[in-house]
Protein backbone atom coordinates (compact mmCIF):
# COMPACT_ATOMS: atom_id res chain seq x y z
CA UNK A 1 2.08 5.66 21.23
CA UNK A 2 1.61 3.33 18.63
CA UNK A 3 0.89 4.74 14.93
CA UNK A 4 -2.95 4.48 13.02
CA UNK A 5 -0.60 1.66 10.63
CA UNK A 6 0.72 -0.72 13.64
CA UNK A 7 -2.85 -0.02 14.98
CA UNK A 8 -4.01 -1.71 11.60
CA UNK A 9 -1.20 -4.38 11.74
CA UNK A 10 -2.54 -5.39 15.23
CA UNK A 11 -6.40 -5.63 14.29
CA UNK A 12 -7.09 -2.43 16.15
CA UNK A 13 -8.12 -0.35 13.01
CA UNK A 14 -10.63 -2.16 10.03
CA UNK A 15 -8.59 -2.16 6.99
CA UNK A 16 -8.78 -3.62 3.63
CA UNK A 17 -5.83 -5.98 3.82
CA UNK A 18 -4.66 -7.31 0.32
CA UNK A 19 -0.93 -8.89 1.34
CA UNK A 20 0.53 -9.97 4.39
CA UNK A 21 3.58 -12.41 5.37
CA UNK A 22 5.65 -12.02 9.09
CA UNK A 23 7.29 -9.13 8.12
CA UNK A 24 5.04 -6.95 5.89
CA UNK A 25 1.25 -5.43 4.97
CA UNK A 26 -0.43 -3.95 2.47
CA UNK A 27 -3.82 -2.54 2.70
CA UNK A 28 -5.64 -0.46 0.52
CA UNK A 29 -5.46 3.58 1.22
CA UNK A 30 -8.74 5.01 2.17
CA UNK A 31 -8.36 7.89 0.48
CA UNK A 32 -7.08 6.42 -2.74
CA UNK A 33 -5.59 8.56 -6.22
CA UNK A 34 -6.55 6.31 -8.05
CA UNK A 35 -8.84 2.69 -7.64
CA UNK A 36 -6.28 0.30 -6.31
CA UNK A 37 -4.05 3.00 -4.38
CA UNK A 38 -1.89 0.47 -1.82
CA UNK A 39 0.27 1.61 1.08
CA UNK A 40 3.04 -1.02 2.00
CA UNK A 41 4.45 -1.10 5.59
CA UNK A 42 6.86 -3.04 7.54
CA UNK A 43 4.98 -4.48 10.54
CA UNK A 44 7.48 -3.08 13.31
CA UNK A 45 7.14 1.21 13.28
CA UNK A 46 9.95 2.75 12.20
CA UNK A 47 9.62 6.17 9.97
CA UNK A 48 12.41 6.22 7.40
CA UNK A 49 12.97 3.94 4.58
CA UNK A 50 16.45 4.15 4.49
CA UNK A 51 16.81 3.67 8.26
CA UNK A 52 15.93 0.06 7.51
CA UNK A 53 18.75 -2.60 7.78
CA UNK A 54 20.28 -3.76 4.11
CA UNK A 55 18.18 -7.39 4.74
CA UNK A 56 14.94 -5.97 5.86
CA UNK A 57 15.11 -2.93 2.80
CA UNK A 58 15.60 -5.98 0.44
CA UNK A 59 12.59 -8.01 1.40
CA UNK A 60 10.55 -4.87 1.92
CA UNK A 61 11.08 -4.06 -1.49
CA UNK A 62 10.43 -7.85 -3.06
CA UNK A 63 7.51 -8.09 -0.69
CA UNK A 64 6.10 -4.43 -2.20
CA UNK A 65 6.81 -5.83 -6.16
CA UNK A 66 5.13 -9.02 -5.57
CA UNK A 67 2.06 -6.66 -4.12
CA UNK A 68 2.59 -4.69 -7.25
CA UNK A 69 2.52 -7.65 -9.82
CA UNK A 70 -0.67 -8.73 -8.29
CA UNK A 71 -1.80 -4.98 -8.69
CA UNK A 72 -0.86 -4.82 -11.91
CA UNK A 73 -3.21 -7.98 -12.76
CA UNK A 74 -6.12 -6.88 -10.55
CA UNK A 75 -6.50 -3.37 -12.03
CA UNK A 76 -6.27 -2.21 -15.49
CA UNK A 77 -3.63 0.08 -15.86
CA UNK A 78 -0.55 0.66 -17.85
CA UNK A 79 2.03 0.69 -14.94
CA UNK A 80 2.47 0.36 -11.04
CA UNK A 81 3.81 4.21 -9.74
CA UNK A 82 5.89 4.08 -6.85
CA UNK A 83 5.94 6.92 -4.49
CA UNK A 84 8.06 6.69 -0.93
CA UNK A 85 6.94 9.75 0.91
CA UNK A 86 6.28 9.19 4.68
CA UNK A 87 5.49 12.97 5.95
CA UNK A 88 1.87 12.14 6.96
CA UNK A 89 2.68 8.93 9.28
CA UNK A 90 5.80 8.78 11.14
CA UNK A 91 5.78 4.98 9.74
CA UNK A 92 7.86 3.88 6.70
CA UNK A 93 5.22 3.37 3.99
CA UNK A 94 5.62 2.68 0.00
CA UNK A 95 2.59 4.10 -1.89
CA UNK A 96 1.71 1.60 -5.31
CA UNK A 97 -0.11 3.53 -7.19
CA UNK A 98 -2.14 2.32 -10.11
CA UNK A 99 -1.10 4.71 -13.66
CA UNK A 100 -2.55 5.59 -17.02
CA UNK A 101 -0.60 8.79 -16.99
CA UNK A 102 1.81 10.74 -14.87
CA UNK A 103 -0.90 12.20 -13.68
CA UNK A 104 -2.22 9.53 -11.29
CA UNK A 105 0.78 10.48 -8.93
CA UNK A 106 -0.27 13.80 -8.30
CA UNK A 107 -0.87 13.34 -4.33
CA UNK A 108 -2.09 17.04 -4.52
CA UNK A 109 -5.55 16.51 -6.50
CA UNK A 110 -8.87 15.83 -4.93
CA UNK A 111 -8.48 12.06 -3.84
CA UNK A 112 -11.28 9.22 -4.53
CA UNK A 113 -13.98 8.33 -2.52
CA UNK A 114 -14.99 4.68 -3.29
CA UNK A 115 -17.95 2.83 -1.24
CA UNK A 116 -17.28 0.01 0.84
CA UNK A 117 -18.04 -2.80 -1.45
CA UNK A 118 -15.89 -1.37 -3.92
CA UNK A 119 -13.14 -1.32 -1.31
CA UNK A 120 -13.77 -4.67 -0.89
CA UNK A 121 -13.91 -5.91 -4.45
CA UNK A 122 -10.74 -4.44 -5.38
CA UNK A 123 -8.74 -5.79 -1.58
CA UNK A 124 -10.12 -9.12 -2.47
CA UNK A 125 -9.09 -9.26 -6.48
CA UNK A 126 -5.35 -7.99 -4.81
CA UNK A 127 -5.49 -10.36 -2.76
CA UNK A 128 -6.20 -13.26 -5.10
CA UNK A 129 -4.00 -12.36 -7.46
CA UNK A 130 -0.75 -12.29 -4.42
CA UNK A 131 -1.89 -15.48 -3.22
C-alpha cells in the first residue's frame, strides 16, 4: 500500500507543494512547528535515509538545501533546522524547519494550526523564491 507522501507525490492527497524536480518534493507540513515547517521526500517510497544509494543521498540533500535557501528568503528567521526523523511515515523524509531558537525543533510542543490561505501564502513565497 502506497504511503499518505507517494499519495501526495501522485496528486492523490491536496498538498501545499513548494519544490519539485523528477526526483524530489517538498510540501509544506500540515501540522507545522513553526510557519514554514517543510518535509522533503524522494518521490519513490523507501523509509531510511541512509538506505539511499551514494548518488540519490547526494542530490536528495542538494535538492533539500536549495528548498532551504529559498526558505531561508521566504520566512524570517535566523537559520534553517534540519531534523531527519522518519518514525511517523515509513517514507524517508527531511524536516526544514524554520529557527529563532533551539526551541523551534522541539517536535514535542503543541504544533501550529495555520488557515488555508496562510498555507498558501507561505507554499507560494517558497515556491518563488526556488524557482
Amino acid at each position: 500500500m502506497p504511503t499518505i507522501f507517494t499519495r501526495i507525490v501522485n496528486g492523490e492527497i491536496p498538498c501545499y507543494k513548494v519544490a519539485e524536480n523528477d526526483r524530489f518534493f517538498a510540501f509544506l507540513d500540515i501540522a507545522p512547528l513553526a510557519k514554514g515547517h517543510t518535509l522533503v521526500i524522494p518521490k519513490h517510497e523507501g523509509d531510511y535515509l541512509f538506505a539511499l544509494d551514494d548518488e540519490e543521498y547526494a542530490e536528495y540533500m542538494l535538492f533539500a538545501k536549495r528548498v532551504a535557501a529559498a526558505l531561508e528568503k521566504a520566512v524570517p528567521c535566523k537559520r534553517i533546522g534540519v531534523a531527519v526523523l522518519g518514525m511517523e511515515v515509513p517514507h524517508t523524509h527531511i524536516h526544514l524547519v524554520p529557527m529563532n531558537s533551539e526551541q523551534d525543533m522541539n517536535f514535542a510542543k503543541e504544533k501550529l494550526k495555520l488557515q488555508d490561505a496562510e498555507m498558501k501564502q507561505i507554499a507560494a513565497a517558497i515556491a518563488a523564491e526556488f524557482a
